[in-house]
C-alpha atoms as a PDB file:
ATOM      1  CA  UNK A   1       9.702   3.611   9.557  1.00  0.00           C
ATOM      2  CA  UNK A   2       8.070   1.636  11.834  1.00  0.00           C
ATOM      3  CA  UNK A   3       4.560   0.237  13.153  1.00  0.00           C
ATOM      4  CA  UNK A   4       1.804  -0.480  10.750  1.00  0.00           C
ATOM      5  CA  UNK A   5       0.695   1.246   7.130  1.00  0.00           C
ATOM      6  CA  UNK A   6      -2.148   3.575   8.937  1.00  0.00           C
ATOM      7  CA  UNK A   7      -5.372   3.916   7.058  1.00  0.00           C
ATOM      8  CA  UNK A   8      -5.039   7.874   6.560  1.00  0.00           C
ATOM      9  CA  UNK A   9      -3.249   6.850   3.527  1.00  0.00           C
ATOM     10  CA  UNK A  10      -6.370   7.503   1.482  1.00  0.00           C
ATOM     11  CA  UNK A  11      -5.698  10.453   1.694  1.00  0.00           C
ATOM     12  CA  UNK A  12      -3.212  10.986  -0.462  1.00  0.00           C
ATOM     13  CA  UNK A  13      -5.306  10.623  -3.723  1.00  0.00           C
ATOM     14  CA  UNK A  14      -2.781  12.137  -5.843  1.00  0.00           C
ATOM     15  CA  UNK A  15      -0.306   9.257  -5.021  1.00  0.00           C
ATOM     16  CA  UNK A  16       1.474   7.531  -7.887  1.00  0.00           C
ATOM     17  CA  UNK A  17       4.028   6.344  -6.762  1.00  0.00           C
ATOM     18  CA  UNK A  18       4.486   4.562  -3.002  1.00  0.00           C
ATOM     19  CA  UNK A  19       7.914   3.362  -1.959  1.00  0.00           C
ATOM     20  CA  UNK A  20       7.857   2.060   1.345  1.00  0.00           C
ATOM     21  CA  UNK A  21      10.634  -1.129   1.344  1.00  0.00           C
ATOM     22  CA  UNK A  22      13.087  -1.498   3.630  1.00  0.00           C
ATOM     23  CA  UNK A  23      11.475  -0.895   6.439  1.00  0.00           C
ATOM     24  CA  UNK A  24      10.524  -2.656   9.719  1.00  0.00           C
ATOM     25  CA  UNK A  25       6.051  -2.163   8.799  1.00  0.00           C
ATOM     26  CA  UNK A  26       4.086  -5.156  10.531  1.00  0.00           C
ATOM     27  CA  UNK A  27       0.536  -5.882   9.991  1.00  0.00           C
ATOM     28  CA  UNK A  28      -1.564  -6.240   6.780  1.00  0.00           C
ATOM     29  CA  UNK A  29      -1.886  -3.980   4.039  1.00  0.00           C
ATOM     30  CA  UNK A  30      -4.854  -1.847   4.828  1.00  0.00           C
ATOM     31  CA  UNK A  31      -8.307  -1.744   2.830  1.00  0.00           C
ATOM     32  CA  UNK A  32      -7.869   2.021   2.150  1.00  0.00           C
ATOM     33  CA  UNK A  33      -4.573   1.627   0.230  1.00  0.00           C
ATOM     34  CA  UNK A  34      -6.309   0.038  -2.678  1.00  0.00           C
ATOM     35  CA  UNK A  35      -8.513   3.331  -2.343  1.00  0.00           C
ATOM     36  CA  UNK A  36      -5.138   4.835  -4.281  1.00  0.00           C
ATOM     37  CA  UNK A  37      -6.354   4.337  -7.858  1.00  0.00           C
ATOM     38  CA  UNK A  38      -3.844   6.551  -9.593  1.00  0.00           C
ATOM     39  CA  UNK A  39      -0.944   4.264  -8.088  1.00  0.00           C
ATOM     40  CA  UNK A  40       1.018   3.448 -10.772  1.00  0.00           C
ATOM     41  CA  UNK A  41       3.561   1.610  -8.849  1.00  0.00           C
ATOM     42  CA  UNK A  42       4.337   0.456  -5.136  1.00  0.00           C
ATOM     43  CA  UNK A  43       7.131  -1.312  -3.587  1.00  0.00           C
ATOM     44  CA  UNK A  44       6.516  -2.907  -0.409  1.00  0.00           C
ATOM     45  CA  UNK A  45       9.507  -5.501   0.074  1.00  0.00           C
ATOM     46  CA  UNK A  46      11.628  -5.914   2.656  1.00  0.00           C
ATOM     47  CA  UNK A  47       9.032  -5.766   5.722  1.00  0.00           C
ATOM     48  CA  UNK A  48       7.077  -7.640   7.825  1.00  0.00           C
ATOM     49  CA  UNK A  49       3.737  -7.334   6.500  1.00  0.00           C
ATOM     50  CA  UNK A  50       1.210 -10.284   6.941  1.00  0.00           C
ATOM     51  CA  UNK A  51      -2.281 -11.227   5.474  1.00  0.00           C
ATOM     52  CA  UNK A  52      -3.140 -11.901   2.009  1.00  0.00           C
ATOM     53  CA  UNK A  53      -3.973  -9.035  -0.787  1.00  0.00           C
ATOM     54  CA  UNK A  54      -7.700  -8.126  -1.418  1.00  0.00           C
ATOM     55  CA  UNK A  55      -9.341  -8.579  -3.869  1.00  0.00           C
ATOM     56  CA  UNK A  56      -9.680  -4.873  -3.914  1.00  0.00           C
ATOM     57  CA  UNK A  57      -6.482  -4.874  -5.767  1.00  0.00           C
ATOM     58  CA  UNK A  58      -8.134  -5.022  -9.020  1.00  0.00           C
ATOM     59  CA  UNK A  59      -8.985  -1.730  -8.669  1.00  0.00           C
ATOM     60  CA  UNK A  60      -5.244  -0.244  -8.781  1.00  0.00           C
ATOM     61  CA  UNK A  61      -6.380  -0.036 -12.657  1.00  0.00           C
ATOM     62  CA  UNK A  62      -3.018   1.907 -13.095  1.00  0.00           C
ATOM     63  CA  UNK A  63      -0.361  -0.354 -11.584  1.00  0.00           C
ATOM     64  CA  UNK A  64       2.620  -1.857 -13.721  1.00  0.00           C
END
């Protein structure tokens, strides 16, 4: 995958887990990914994401 994490990934409520590594995604993480309170885990690593987290991570109540 390419390009940037779009913000239509809110709507995937049900998520729990996201694995999106090894690929080539650029930009920040967007606001409406911490909109994904049932995550219980995401993996992000190998990509070219910038930015710092928000704060709105706190709300991922369910990560591990």
């Amino acid at each position: 995958m390419t390009g940037t994490i779009p913000p239509e990934i809110k709507l995937l409520k049900d998520l729990v887990k996201l694995d999106l590594s090894n690929n080539n995604l650029q930009g920040s993480i967007p606001e409406a990914l911490y909109r994904l309170t049932g995550l219980e885990e995401i993996t992000l690593f190998k990509n070219q994401l910038t930015g710092k987290l928000s704060s709105s991570l706190g709300n991922l109540w369910s990560l591990y």
